[in-house]
Protein backbone atom coordinates (compact mmCIF):
# COMPACT_ATOMS: atom_id res chain seq x y z
CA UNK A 1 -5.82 -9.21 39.94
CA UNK A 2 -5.74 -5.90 38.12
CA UNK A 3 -2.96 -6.21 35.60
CA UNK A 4 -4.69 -9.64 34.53
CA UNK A 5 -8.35 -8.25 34.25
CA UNK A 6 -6.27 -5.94 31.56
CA UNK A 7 -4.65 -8.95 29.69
CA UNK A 8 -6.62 -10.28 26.99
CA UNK A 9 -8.20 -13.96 26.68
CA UNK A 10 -6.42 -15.82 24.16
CA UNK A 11 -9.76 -16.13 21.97
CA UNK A 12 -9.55 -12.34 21.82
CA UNK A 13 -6.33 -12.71 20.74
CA UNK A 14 -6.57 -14.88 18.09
CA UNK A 15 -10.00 -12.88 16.49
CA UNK A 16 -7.59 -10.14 16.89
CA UNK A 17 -5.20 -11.25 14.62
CA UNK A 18 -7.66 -12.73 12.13
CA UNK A 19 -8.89 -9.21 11.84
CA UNK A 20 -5.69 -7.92 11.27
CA UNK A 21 -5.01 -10.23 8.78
CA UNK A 22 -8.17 -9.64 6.88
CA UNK A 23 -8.32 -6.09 6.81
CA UNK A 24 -4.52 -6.14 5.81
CA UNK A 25 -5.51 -8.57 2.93
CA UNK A 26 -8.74 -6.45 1.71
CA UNK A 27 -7.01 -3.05 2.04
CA UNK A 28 -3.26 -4.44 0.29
CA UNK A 29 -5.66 -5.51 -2.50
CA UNK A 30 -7.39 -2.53 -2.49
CA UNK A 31 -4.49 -0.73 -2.38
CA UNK A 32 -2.84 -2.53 -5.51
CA UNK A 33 -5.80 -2.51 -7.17
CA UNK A 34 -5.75 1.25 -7.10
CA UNK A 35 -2.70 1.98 -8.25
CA UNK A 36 -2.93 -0.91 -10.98
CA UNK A 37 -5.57 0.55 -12.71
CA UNK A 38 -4.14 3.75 -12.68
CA UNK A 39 -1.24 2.85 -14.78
CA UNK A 40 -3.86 0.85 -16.73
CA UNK A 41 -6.01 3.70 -17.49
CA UNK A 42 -2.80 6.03 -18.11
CA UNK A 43 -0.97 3.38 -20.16
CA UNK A 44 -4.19 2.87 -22.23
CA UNK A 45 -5.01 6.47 -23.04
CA UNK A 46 -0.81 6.27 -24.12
CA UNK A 47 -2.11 3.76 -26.60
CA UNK A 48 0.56 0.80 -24.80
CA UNK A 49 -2.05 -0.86 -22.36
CA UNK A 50 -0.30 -2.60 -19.90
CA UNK A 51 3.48 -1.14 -20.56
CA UNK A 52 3.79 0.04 -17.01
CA UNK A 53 3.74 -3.42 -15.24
CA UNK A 54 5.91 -4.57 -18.23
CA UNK A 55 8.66 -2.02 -17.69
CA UNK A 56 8.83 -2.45 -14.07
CA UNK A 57 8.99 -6.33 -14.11
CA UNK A 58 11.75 -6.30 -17.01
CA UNK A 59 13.50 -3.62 -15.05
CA UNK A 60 12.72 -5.87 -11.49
CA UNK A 61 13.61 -9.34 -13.01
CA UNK A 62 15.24 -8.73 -15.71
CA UNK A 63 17.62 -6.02 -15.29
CA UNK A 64 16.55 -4.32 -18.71
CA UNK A 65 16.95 -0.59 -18.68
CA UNK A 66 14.55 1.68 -19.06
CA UNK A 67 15.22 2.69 -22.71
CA UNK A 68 15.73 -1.17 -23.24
CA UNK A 69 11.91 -1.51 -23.08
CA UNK A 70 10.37 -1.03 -25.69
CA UNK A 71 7.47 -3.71 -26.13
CA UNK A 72 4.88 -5.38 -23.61
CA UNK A 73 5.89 -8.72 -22.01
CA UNK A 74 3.18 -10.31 -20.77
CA UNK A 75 5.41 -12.78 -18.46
CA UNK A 76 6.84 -9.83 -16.92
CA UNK A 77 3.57 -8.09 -16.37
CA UNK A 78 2.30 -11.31 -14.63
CA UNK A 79 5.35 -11.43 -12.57
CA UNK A 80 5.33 -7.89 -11.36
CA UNK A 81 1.96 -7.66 -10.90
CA UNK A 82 2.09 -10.51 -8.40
CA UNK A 83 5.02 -8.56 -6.95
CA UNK A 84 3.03 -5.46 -6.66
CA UNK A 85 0.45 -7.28 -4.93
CA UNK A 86 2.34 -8.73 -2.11
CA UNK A 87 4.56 -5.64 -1.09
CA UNK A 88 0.58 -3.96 -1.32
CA UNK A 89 -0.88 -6.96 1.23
CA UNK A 90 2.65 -6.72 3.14
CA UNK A 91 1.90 -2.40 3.49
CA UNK A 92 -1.73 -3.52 4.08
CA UNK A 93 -0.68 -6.15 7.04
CA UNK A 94 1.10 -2.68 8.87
CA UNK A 95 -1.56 -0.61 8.11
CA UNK A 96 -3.97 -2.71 9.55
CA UNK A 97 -2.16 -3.41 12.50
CA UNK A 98 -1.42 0.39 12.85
CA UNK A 99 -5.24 0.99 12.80
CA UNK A 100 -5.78 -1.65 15.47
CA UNK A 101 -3.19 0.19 17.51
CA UNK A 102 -4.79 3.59 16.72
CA UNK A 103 -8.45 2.20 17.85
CA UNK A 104 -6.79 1.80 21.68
CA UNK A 105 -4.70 4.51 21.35
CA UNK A 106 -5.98 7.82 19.19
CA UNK A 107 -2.45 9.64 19.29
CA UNK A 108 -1.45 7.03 17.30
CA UNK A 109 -2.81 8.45 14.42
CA UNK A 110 1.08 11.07 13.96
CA UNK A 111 2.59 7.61 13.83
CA UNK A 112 0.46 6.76 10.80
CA UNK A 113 0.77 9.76 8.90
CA UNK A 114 4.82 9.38 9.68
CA UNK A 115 4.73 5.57 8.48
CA UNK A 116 3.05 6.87 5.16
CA UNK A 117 5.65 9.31 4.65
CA UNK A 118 8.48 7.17 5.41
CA UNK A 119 6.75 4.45 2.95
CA UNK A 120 6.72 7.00 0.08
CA UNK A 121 10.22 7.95 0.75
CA UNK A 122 11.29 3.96 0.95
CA UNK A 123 9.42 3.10 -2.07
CA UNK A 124 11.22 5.93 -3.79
CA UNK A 125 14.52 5.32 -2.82
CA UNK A 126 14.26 1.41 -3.40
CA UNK A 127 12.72 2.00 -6.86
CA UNK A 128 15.55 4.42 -7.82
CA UNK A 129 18.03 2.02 -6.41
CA UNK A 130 17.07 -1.06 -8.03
CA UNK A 131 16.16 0.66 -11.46
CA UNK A 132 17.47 3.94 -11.88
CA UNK A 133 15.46 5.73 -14.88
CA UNK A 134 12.27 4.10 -13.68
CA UNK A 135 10.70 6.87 -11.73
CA UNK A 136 11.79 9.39 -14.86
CA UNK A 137 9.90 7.01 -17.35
CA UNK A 138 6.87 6.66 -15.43
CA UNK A 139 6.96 10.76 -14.07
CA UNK A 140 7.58 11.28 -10.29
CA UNK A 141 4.30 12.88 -10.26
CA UNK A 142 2.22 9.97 -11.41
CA UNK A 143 3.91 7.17 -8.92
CA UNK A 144 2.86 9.88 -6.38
CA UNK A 145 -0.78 10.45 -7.21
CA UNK A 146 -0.91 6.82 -7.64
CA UNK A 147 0.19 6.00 -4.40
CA UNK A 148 -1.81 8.91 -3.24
CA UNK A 149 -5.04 7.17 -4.70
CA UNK A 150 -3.67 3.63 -2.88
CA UNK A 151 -3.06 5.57 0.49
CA UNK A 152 -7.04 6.93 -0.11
CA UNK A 153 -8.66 4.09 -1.09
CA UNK A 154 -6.90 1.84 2.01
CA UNK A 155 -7.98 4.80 4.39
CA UNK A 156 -11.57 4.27 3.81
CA UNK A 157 -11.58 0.76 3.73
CA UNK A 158 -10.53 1.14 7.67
CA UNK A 159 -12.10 4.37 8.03
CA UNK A 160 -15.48 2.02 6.71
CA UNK A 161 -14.77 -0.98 8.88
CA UNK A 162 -13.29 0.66 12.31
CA UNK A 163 -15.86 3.56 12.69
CA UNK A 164 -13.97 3.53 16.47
CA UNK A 165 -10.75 4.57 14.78
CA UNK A 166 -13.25 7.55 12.96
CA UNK A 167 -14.26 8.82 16.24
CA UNK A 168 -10.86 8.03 17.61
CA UNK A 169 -9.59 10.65 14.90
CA UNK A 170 -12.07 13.05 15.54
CA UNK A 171 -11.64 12.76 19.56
CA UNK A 172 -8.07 13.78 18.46
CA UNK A 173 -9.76 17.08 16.33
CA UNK A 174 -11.39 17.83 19.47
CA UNK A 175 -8.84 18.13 22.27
């Protein structure tokens, strides 16, 4: 009787996993969002609006080279951006999960903080593998505040909608 007074009623469940799903969606989007108009706003004040997305899809689908690049092209910029939006829901799918996790289970929160790292790390590393040169043209220090801004502006979405995962994180402060 007591293990399945602990096991969750497969309505639960499923408005579980909607919620999951939903916050991934929002914060992803967020997420991208951020980090799109970043390059936006830095690529405008460059005086090439939109050269950013450009690069990286030519680079992505392409194969150009960096140095190859010279002009925007706006198919690439579509196709990248749509790109850049789905690895962003994808992150935003584990994050959201993660918080879910973290709601039940404060501790969690080391995990997160570890998962963000190792993201940053991945993202690097796949970015320098696929299109070496890329990280150079943009500056290693602007892909990091801009995933920096993402990794803010996703935290308080949840940090919004799961006020249990605030407390959570300040239960953790506490002890």
């Amino acid at each position: 009787m007591g293990a399945s007074s602990h096991a969750p009623a497969p309505a639960e469940l499923s408005e579980r996993s909607s919620s999951i799903a939903i916050d991934g969606v929002f914060s992803g989007v967020i997420g991208g969002l951020s980090v799109a108009l970043f390059y936006l706003l830095i690529d405008s004040i460059q005086g090439r609006p939109l050269w950013t997305p450009s690069l990286l899809g030519s680079a992505l689908f392409l194969g150009s080279s960096v140095d190859k690049v010279a002009e925007v092209n706006v198919p690439m910029v579509f196709a990248y951006t749509g790109v850049h939006m789905a690895m962003f829901v994808a992150a935003g799918m584990v994050f959201s999960f993660m918080v879910a996790q973290f709601e039940s289970n404060p501790p969690l929160a080391v995990l997160l903080i570890l998962l963000f790292v190792c993201f940053e790390a991945a993202f690097f590393a796949f970015t320098m593998a696929l299109a070496p040169g890329v990280i150079g043209a943009l500056g290693a220090s602007s892909v990091a505040v801009a995933n920096l801004l993402a990794a803010l502006a996703m935290s308080a979405y949840f940090w919004r909608t799961h006020p249990g995962a605030a407390r959570g994180l300040s239960k953790i402060w506490d002890d």
